[in-house]
Protein backbone atom coordinates (compact mmCIF):
# COMPACT_ATOMS: atom_id res chain seq x y z
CA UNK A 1 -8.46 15.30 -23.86
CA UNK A 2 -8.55 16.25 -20.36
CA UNK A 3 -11.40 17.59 -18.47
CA UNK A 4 -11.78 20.01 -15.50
CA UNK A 5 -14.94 19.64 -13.13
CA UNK A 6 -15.44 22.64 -10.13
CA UNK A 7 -14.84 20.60 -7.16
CA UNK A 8 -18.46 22.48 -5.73
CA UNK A 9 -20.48 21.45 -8.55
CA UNK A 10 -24.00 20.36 -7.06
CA UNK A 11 -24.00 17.90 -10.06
CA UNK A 12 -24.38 14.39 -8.12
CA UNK A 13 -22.86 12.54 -11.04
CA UNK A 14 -19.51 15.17 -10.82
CA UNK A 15 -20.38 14.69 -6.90
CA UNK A 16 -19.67 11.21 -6.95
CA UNK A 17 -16.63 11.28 -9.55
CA UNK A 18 -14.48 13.63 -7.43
CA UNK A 19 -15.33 11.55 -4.15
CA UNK A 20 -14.38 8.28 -6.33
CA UNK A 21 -11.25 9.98 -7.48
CA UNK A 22 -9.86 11.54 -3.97
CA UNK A 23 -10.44 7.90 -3.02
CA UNK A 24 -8.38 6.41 -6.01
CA UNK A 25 -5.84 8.63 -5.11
CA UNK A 26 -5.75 8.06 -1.61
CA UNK A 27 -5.56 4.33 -1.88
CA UNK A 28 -2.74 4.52 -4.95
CA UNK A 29 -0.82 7.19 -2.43
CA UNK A 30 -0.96 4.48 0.38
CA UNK A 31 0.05 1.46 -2.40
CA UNK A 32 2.79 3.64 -3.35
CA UNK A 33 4.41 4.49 0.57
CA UNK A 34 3.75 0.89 1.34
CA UNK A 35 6.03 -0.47 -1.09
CA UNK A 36 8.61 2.17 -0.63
CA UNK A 37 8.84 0.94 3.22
CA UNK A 38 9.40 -2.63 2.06
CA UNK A 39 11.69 -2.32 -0.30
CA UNK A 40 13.47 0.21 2.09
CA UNK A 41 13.16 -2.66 4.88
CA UNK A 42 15.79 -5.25 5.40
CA UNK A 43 15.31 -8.07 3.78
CA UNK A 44 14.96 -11.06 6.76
CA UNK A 45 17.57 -13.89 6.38
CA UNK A 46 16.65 -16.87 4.68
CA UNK A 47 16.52 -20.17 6.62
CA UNK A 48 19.63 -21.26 4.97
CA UNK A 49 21.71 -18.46 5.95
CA UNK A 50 21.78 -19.14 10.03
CA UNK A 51 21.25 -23.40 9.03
CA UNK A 52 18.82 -24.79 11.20
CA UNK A 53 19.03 -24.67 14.96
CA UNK A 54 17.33 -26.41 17.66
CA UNK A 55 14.79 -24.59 19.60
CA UNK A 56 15.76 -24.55 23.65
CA UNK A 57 12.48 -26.26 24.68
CA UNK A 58 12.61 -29.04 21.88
CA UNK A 59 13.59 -32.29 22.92
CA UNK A 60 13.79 -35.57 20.86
């Protein structure tokens, strides 16, 4: 069953569920752009795939 509540209703209880849900909704729109820019990122190299270099200002 679904229910419809008049986003004016001076009901503090319906008041406070439609503020709850535009938050909800905000924060599960933000989740979902988030992960599309990382998975549309490139993925960084792994250590193995340049090897391991030595850093110009180390010195054994």
């Amino acid at each position: 069953m679904v229910l419809f509540f008049a986003e004016d209703s001076q009901h503090p209880f319906i008041k406070r569920a439609m503020r709850n849900a535009r938050k909800v909704r905000k924060e599960l729109r933000e989740a979902e752009m988030a992960r599309l820019l990382v998975a549309d990122s490139p993925a960084a190299p792994s250590r193995s795939f340049g090897g391991r270099g030595r850093t110009a200002g180390r010195s054994d």
